[in-house]
N, C-alpha and C. Protein backbone atom coordinates (compact mmCIF):
# COMPACT_ATOMS: atom_id res chain seq x y z
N UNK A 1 0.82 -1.20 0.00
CA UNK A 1 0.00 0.00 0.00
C UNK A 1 0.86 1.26 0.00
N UNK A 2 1.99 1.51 0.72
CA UNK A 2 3.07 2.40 0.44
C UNK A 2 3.47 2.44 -0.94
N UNK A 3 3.27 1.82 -1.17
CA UNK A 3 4.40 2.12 -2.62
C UNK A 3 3.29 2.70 -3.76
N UNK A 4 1.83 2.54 -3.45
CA UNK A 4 0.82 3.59 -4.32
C UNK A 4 0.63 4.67 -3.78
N UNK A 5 1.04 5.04 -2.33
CA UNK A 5 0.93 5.85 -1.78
C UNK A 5 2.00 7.11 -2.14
N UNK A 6 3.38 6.54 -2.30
CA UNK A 6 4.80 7.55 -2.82
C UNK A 6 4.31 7.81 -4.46
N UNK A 7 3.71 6.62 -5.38
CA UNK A 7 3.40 7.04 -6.49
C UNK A 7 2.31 7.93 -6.73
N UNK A 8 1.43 7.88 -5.91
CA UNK A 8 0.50 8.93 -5.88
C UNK A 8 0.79 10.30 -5.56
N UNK A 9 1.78 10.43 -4.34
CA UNK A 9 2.56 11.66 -4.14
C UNK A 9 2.82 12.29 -5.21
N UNK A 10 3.82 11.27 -5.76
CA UNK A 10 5.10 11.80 -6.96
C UNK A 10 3.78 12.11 -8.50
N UNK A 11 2.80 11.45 -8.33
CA UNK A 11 2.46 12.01 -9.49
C UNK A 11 1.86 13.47 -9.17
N UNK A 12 1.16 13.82 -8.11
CA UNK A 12 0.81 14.84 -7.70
C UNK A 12 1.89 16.10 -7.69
N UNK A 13 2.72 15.93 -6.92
CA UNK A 13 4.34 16.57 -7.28
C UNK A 13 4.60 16.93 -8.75
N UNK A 14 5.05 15.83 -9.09
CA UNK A 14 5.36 16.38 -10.37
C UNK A 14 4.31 17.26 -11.29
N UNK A 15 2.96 16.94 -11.37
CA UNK A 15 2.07 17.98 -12.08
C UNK A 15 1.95 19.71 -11.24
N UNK A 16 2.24 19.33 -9.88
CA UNK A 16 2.40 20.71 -9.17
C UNK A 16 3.63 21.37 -9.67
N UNK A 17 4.66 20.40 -10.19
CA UNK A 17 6.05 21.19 -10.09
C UNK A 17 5.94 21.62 -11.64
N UNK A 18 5.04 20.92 -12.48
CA UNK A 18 5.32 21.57 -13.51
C UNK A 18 4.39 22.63 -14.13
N UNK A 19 3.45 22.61 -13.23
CA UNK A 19 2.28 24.08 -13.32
C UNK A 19 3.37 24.90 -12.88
N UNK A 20 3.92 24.72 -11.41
CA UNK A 20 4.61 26.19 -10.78
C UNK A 20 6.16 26.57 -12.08
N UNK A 21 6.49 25.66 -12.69
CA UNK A 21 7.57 25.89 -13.53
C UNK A 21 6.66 26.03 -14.75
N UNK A 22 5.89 26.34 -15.02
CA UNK A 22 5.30 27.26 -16.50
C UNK A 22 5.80 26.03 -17.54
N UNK A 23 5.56 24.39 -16.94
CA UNK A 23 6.27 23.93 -18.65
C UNK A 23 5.09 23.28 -19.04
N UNK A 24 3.79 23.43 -18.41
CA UNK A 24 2.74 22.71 -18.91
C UNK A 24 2.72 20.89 -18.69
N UNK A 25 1.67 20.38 -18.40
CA UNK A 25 2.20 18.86 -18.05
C UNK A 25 2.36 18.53 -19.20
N UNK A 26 3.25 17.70 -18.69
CA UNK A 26 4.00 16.71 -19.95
C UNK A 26 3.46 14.72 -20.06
N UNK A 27 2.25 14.47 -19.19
CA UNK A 27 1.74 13.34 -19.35
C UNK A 27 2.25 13.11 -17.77
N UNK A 28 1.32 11.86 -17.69
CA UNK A 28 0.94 11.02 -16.64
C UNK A 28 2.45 10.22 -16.35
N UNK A 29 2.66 9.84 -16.89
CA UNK A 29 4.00 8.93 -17.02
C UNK A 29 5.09 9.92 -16.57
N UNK A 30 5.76 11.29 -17.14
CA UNK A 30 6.65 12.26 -17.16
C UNK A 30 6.52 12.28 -15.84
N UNK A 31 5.38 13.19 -15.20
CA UNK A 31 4.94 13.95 -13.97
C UNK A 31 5.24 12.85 -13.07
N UNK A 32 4.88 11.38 -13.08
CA UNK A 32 5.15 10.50 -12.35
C UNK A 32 6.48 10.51 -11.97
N UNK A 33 7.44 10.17 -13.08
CA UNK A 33 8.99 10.02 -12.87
C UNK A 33 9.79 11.40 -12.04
N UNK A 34 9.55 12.81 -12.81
CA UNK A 34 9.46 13.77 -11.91
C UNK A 34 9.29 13.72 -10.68
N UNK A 35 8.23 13.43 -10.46
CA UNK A 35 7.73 13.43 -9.14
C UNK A 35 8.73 12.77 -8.39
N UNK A 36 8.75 11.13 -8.59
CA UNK A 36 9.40 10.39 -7.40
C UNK A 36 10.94 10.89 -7.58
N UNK A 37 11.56 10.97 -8.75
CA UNK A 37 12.91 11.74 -8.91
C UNK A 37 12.64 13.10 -7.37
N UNK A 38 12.05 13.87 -7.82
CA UNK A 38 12.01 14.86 -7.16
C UNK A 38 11.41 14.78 -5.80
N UNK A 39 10.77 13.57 -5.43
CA UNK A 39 10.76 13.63 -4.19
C UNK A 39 12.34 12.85 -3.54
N UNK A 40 12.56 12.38 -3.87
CA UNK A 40 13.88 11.75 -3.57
C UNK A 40 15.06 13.31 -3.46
N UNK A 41 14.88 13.64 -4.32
CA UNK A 41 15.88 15.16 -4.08
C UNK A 41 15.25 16.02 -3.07
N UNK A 42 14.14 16.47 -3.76
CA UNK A 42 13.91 17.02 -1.92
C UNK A 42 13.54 16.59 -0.75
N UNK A 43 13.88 15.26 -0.70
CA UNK A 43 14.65 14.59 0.54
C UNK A 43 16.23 15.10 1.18
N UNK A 44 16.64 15.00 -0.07
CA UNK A 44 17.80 14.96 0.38
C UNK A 44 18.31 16.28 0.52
N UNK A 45 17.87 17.29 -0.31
CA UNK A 45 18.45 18.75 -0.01
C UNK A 45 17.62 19.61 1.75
N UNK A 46 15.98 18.94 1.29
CA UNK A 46 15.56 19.50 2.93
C UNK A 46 16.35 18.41 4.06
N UNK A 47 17.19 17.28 4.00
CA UNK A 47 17.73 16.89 5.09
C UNK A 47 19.12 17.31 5.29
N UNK A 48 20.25 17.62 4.23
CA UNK A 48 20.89 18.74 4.00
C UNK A 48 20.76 19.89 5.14
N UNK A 49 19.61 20.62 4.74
CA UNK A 49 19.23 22.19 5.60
C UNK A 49 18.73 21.54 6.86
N UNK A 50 18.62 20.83 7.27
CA UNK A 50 17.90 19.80 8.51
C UNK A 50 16.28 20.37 8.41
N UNK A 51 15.76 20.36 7.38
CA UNK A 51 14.15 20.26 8.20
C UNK A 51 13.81 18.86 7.54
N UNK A 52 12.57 18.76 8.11
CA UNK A 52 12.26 17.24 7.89
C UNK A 52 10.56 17.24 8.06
N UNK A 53 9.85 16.64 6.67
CA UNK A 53 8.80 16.48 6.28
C UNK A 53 7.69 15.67 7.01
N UNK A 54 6.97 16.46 7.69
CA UNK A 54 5.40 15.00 8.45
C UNK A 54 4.42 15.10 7.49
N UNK A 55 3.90 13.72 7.59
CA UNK A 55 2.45 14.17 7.27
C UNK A 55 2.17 14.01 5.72
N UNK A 56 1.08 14.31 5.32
CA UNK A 56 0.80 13.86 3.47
C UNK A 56 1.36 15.26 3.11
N UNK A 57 1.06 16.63 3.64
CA UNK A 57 1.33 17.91 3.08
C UNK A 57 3.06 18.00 3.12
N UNK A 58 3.74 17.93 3.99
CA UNK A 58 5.00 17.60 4.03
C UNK A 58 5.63 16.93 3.25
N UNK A 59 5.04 15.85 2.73
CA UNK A 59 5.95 14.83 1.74
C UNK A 59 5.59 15.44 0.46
N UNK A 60 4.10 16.28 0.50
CA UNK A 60 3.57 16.82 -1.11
C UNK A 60 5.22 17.94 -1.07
N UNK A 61 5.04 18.94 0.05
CA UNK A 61 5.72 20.04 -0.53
C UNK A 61 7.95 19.59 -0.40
N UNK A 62 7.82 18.84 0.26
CA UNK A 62 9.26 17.98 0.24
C UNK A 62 9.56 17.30 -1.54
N UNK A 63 8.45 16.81 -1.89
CA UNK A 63 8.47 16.03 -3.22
C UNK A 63 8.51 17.59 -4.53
N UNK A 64 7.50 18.32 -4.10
CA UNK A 64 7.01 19.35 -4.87
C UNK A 64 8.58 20.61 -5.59
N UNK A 65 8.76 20.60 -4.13
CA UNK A 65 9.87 21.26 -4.26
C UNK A 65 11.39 20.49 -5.08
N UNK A 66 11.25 19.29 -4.47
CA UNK A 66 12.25 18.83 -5.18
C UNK A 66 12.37 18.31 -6.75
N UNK A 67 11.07 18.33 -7.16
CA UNK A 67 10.56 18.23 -8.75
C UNK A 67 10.41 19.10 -9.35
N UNK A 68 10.47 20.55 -8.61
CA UNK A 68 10.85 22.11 -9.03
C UNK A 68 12.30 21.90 -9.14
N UNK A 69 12.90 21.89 -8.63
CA UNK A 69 14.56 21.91 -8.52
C UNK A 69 14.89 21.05 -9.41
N UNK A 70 14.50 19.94 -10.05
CA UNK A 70 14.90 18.54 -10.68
C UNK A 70 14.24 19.99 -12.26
N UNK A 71 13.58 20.21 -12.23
CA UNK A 71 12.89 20.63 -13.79
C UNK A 71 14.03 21.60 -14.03
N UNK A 72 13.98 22.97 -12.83
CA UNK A 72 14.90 23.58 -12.83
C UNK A 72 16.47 23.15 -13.45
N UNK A 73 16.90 21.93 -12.96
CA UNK A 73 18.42 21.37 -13.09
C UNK A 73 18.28 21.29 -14.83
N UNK A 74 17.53 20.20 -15.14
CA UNK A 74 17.08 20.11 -16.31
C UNK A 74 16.95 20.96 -17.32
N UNK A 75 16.40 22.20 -17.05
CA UNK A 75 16.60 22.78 -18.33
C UNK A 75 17.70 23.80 -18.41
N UNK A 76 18.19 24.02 -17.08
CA UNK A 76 19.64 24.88 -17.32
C UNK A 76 20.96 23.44 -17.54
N UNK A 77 20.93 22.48 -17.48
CA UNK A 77 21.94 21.68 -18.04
C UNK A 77 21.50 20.70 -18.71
N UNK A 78 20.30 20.85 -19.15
CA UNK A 78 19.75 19.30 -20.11
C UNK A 78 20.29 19.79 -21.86
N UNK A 79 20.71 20.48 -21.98
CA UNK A 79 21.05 21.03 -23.21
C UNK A 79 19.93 21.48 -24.61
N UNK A 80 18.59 20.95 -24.05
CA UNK A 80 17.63 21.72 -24.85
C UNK A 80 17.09 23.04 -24.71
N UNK A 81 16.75 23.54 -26.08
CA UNK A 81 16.85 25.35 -26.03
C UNK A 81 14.96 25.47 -26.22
């Protein structure tokens, strides 16, 4: 049951991260991978700064943020213009 639970996150994440980054969703599948990519990073950068995520809203904006930062990385070094 966890493991529909992080995919459900991450797909949520990723369609949040890519409304707040202006790139329009890119499909069900994309936003998914995003997502759990990016919740995995903003794991690791909010444990980095030491805060630390409770709760369903916590893991949304821990994941959210880090699938902002992952899109972000992406298009300043993914090499498409």
């Amino acid at each position: 049951m966890e493991f529909f639970y992080y995919l459900l996150i991450g797909l949520c994440a990723g369609w949040l991260a890519s409304q707040i980054m202006k790139g329009g969703s890119s499909g069900m599948i994309t936003n998914l991978i995003v997502g759990v990519i990016g919740a995995i990073l903003g794991g690791f950068v909010f444990g980095l700064l030491g805060l630390v995520a409770v709760g369903l809203i916590g893991n949304l904006v821990t994941a959210t943020a880090g699938a902002c930062l992952l899109i972000f990385l992406l298009r300043k070094f993914g090499g498409s213009k």
